[in-house]
C-alpha atoms as a PDB file:
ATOM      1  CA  UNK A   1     107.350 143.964 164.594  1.00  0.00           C
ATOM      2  CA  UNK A   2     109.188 141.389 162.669  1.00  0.00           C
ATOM      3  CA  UNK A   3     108.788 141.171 159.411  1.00  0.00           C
ATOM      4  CA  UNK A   4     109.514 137.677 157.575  1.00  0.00           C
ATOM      5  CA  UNK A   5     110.393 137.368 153.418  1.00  0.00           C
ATOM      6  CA  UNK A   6     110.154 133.575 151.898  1.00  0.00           C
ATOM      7  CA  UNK A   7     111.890 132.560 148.637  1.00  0.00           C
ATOM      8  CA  UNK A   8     112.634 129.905 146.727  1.00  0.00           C
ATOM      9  CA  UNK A   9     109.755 128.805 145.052  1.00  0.00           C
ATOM     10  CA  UNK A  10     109.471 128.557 141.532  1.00  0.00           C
ATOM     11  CA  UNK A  11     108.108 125.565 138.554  1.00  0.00           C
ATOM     12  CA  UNK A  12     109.699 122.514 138.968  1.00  0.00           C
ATOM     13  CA  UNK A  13     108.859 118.810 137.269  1.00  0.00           C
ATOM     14  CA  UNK A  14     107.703 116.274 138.912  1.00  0.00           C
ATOM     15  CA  UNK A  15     110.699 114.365 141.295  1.00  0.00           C
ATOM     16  CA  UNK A  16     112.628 117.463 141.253  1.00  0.00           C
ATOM     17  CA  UNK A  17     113.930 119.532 144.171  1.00  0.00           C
ATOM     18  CA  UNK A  18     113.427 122.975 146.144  1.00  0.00           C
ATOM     19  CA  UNK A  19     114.730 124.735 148.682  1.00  0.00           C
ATOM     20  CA  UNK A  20     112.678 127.561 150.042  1.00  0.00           C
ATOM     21  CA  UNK A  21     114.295 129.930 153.054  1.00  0.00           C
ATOM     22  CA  UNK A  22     112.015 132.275 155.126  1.00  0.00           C
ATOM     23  CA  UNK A  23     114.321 135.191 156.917  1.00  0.00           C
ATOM     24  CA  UNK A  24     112.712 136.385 159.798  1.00  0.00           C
ATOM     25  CA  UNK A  25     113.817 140.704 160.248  1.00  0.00           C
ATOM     26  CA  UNK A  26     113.039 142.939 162.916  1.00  0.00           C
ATOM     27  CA  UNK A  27     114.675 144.359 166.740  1.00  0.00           C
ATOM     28  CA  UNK A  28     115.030 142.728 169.837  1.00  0.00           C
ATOM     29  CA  UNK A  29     113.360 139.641 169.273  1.00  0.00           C
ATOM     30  CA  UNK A  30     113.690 135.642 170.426  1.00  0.00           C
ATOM     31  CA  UNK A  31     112.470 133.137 167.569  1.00  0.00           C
ATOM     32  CA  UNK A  32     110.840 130.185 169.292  1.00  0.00           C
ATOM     33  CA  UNK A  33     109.064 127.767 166.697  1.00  0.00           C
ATOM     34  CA  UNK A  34     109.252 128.459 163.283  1.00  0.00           C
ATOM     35  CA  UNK A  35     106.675 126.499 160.665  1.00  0.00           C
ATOM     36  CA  UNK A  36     106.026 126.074 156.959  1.00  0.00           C
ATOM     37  CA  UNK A  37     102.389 125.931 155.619  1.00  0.00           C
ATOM     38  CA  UNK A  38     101.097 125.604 152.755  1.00  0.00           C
ATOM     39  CA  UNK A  39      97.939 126.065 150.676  1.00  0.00           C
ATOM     40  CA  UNK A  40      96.391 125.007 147.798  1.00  0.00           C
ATOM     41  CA  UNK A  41      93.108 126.476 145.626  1.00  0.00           C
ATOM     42  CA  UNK A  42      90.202 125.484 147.033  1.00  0.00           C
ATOM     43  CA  UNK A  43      91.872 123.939 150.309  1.00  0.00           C
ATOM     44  CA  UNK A  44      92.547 124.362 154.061  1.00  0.00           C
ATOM     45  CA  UNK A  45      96.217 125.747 154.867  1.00  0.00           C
ATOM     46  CA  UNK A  46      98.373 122.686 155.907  1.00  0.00           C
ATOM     47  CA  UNK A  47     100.936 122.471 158.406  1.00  0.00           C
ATOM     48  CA  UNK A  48     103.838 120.780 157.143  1.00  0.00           C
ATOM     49  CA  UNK A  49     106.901 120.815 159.253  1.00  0.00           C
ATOM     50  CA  UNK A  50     107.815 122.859 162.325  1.00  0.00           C
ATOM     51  CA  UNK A  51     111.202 123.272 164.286  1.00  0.00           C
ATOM     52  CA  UNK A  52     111.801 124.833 167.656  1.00  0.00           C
ATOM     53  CA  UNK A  53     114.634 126.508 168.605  1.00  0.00           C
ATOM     54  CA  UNK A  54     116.441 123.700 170.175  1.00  0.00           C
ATOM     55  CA  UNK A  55     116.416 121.690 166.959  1.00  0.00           C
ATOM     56  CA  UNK A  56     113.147 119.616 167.536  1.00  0.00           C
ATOM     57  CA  UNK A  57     111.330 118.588 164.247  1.00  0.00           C
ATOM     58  CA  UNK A  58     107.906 117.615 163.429  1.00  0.00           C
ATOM     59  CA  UNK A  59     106.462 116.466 160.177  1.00  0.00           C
ATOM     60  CA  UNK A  60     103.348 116.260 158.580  1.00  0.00           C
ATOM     61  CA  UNK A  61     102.373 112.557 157.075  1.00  0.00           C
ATOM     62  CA  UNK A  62     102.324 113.802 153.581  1.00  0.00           C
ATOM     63  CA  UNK A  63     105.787 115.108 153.392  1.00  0.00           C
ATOM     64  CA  UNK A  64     107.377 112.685 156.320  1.00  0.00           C
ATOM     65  CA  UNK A  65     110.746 111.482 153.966  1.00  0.00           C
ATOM     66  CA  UNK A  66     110.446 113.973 151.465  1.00  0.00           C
ATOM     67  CA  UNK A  67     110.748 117.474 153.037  1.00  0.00           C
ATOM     68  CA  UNK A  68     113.251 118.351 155.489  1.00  0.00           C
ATOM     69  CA  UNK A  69     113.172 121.675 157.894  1.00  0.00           C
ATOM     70  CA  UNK A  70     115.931 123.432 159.232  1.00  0.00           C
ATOM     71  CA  UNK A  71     116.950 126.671 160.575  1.00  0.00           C
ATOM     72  CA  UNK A  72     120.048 129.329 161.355  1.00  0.00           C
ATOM     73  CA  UNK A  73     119.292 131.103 164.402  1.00  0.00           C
ATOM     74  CA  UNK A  74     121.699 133.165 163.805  1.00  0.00           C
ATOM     75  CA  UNK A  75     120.293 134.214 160.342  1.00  0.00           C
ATOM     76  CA  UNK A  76     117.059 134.005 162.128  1.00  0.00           C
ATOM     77  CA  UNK A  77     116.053 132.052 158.731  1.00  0.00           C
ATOM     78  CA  UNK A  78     114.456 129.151 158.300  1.00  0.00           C
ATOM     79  CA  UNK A  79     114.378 126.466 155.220  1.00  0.00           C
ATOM     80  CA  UNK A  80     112.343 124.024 153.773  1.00  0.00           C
ATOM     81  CA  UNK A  81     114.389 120.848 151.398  1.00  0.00           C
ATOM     82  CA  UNK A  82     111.889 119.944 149.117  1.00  0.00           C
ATOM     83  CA  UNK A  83     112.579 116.343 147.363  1.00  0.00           C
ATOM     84  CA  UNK A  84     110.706 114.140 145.007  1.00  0.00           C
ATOM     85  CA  UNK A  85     107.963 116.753 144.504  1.00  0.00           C
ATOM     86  CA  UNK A  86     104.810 115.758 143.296  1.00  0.00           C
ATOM     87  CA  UNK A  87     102.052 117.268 141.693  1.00  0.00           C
ATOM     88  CA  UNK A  88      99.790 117.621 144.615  1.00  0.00           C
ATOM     89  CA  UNK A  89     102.836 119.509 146.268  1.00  0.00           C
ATOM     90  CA  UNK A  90     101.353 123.041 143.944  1.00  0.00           C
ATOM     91  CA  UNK A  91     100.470 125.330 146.420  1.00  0.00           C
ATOM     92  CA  UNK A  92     101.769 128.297 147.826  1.00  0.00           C
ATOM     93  CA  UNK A  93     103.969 128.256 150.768  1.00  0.00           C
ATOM     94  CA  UNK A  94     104.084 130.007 153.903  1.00  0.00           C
ATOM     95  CA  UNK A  95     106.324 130.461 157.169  1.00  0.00           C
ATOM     96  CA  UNK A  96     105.292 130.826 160.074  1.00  0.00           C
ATOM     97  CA  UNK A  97     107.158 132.188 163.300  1.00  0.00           C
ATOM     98  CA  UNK A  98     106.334 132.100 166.805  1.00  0.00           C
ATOM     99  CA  UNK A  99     108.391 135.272 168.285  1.00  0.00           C
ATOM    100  CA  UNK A 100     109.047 136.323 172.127  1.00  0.00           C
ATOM    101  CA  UNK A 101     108.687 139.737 172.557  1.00  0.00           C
ATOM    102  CA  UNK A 102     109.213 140.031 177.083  1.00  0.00           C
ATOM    103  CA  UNK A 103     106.857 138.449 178.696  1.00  0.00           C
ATOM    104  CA  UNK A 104     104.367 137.515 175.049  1.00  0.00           C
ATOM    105  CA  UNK A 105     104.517 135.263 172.011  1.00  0.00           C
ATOM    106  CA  UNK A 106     103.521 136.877 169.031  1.00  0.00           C
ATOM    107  CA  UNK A 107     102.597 134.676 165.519  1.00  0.00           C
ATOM    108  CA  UNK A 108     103.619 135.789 162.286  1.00  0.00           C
ATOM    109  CA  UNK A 109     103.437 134.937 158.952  1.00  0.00           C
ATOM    110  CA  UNK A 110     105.109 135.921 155.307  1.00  0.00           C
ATOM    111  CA  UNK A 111     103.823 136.630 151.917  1.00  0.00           C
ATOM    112  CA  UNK A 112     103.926 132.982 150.387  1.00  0.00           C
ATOM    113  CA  UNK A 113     105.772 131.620 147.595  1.00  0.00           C
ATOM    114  CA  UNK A 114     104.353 129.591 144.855  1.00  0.00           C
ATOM    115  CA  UNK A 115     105.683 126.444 143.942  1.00  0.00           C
ATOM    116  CA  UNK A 116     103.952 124.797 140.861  1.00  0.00           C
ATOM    117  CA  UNK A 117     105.452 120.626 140.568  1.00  0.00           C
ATOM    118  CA  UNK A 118     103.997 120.124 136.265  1.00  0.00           C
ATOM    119  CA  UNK A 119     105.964 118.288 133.366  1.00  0.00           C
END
């Protein structure tokens, strides 16, 4: 099992910045891609930015420029830069980790963390 805890999230106005982290905790594990999602009321969950464990990056449109991923594989952690934050950019947030266990990839997920963009 791996278990992973996000933080970060909080109210911030409109143009400001977060940074939320997502540790990933557990035994004898291999992190391949880790993700950030997020969801707002009434909506789909959106993928917004994944990295593998080489370094490769993708971005959604909506947050190409303004968010940036990253990652400490030897934290196992994983971080999302949030800049110029709108107020389309409430929602909470979740990671997302793609984990090797021998031979199987295994998904999980963590609790969310809200982050609320008003003036």
């Amino acid at each position: 099992q791996v278990q992973l805890v996000e933080s970060g999230g909080g109210l911030v106005q409109p143009g400001g910045s977060l940074r939320l982290s997502c540790a990933a905790s557990g035994r004898d594990f291999s992190i391949k891609t880790m993700s950030w999602y997020r969801q707002a009321p009434g909506k789909e969950r959106e993928l917004l930015a994944s990295i593998t464990s080489d370094g490769s990056t993708n971005y959604a449109d909506s947050v190409k420029g303004r968010f940036a991923i990253s990652r400490d594989n030897a934290k196992n952690t994983v971080y999302l830069q949030m800049n110029s934050l709108k107020p389309e950019d409430t929602a909470v947030y979740y990671c997302k980790a793609i984990v090797k266990y021998g031979l199987f990839d295994y998904q999980y997920w963590g609790q969310g963390t809200q982050v609320t963009v008003s003036s």
